[in-house]
Protein backbone atom coordinates (compact mmCIF):
# COMPACT_ATOMS: atom_id res chain seq x y z
CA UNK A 1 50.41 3.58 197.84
CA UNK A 2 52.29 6.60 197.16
CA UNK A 3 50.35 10.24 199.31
CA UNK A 4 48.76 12.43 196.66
CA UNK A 5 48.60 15.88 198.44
CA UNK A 6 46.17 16.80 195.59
CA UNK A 7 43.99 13.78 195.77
CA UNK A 8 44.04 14.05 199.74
CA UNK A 9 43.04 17.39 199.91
CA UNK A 10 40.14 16.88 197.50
CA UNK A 11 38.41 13.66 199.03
CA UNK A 12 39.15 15.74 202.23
CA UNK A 13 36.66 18.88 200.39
CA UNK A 14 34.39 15.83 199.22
CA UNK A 15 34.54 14.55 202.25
CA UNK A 16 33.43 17.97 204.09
CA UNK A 17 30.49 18.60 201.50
CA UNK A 18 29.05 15.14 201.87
CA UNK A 19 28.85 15.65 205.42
CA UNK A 20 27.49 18.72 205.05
CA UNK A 21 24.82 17.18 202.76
CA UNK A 22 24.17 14.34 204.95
CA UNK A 23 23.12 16.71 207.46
CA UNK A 24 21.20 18.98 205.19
CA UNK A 25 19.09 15.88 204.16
CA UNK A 26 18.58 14.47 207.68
CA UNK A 27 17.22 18.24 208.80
CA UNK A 28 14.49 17.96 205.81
CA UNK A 29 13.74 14.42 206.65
CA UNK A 30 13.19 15.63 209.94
CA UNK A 31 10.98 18.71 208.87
CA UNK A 32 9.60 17.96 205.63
CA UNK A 33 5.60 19.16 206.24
CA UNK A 34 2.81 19.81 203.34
CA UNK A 35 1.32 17.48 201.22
CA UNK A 36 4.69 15.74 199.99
CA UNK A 37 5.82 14.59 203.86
CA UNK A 38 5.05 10.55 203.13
CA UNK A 39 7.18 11.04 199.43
CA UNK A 40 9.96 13.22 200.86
CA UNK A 41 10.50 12.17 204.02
CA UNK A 42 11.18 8.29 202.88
CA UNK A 43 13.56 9.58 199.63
CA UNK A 44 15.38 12.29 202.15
CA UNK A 45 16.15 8.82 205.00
CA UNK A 46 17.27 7.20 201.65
CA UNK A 47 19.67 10.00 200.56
CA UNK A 48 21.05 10.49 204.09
CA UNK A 49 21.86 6.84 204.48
CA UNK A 50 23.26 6.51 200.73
CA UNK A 51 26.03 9.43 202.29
CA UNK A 52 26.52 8.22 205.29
CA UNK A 53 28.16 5.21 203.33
CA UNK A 54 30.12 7.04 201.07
CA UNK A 55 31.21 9.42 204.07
CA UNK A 56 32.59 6.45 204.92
CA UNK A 57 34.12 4.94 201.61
CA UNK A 58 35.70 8.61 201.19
CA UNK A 59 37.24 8.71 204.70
CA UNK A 60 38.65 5.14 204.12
CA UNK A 61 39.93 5.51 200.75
CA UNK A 62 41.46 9.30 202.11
CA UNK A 63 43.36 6.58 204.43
CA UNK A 64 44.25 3.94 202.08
CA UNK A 65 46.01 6.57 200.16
CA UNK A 66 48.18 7.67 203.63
CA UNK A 67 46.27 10.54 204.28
CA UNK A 68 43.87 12.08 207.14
CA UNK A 69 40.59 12.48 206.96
CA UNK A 70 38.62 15.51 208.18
CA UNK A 71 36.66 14.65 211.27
CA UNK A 72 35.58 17.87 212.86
CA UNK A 73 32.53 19.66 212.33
CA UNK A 74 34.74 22.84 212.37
CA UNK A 75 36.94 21.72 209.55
CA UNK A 76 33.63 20.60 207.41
CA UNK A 77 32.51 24.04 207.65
CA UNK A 78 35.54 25.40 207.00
CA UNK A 79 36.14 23.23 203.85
CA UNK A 80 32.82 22.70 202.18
CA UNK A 81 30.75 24.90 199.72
CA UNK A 82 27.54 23.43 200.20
CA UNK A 83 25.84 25.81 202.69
CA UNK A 84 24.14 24.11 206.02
CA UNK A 85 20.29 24.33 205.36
CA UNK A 86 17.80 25.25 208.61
CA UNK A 87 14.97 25.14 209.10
CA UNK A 88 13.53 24.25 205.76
CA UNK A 89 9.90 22.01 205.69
CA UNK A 90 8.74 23.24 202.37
CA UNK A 91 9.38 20.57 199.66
CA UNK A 92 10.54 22.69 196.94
CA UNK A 93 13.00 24.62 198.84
CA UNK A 94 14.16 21.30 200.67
CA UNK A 95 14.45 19.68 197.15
CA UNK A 96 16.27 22.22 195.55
CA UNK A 97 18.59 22.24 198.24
CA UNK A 98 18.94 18.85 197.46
CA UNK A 99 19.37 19.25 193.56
CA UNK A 100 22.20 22.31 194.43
CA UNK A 101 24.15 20.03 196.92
CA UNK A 102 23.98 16.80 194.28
CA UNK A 103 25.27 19.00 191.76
CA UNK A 104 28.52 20.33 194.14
CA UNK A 105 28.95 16.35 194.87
CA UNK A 106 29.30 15.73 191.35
CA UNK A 107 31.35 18.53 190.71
CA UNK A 108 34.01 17.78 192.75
CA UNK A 109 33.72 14.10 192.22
CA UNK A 110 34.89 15.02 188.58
CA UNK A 111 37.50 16.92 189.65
CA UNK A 112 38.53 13.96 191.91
CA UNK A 113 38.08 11.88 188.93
CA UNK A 114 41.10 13.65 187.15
CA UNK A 115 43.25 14.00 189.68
CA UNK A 116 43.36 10.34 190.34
CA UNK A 117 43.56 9.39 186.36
CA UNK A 118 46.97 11.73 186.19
CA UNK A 119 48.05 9.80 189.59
CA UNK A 120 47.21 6.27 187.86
CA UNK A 121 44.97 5.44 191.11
CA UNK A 122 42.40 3.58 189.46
CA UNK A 123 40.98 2.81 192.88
CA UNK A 124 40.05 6.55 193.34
CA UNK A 125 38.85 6.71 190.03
CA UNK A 126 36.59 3.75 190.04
CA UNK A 127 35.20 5.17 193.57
CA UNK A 128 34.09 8.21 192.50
CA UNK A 129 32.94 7.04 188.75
CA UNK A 130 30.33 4.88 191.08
CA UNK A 131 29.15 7.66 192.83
CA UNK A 132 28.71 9.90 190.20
CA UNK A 133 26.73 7.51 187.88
CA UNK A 134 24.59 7.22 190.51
CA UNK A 135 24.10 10.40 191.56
CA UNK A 136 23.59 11.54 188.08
CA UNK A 137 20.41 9.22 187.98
CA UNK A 138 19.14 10.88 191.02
CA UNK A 139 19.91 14.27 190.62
CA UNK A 140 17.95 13.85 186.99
CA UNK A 141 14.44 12.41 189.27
CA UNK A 142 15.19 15.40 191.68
CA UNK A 143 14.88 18.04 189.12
CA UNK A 144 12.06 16.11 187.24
CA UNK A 145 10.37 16.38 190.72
CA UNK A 146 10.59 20.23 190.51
CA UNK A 147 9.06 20.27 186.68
């Protein structure tokens, strides 16, 4: 398969975000406190996993397509918009953290989403469809969460 600069460079950004939100989620699983720890901390283990696998699908497909993937915490930073949470154990700020970096995902995963339609990479496209049906659903229960 033919190297689409464009399509590289943005599974590299979605790349850097997602490990940015992986990271973000693991820190609230870790300390989540209040009366929402058994809820929260359970759903944050779930979210972190769920990225940790498409961290993975992105970095693959980034290679499938004859590019590079990001791999150093330096170039995450550098790259991603979703800012590194610390220190949060409140649920409402950890959730709407949460909410904020689902929203980014999606974002770019629709930008993604065009990119690969005008490149005819249906592979790319059908990638990032799944993860943004998904995430749709979730980011919907997040923000019910916060009514």
């Amino acid at each position: 398969m033919a190297k689409s600069k464009k399509a590289v460079g943005s599974l590299n950004s979605l790349l850097a975000n997602y490990q940015v939100f992986y990271q973000n989620a693991r820190g609230f699983h870790w300390n989540i406190q209040g009366k929402h720890f058994f809820e929260l901390h359970v759903k944050f283990e779930e979210l972190y996993n769920d990225a940790a696998l498409k961290i993975d699908e992105v970095a693959e497909r980034i290679l499938t397509i004859n590019g590079k993937p990001l791999h150093t915490f330096k170039d995450y930073l550098k790259e991603a918009v979703i800012e590194p949470q610390k220190n949060i154990s409140d649920a409402e700020s950890a959730v709407k953290a949460i909410v904020v970096g689902l929203e980014t995902l999606i974002e770019i995963e629709r930008t993604i989403q065009e990119i690969a339609e005008q490149d005819n990479d249906t592979a790319t496209v059908d990638l990032v469809s799944s993860f943004i049906e998904e995430q749709e659903k979730t980011l919907w229960m997040y923000n019910a969460w916060l009514r």
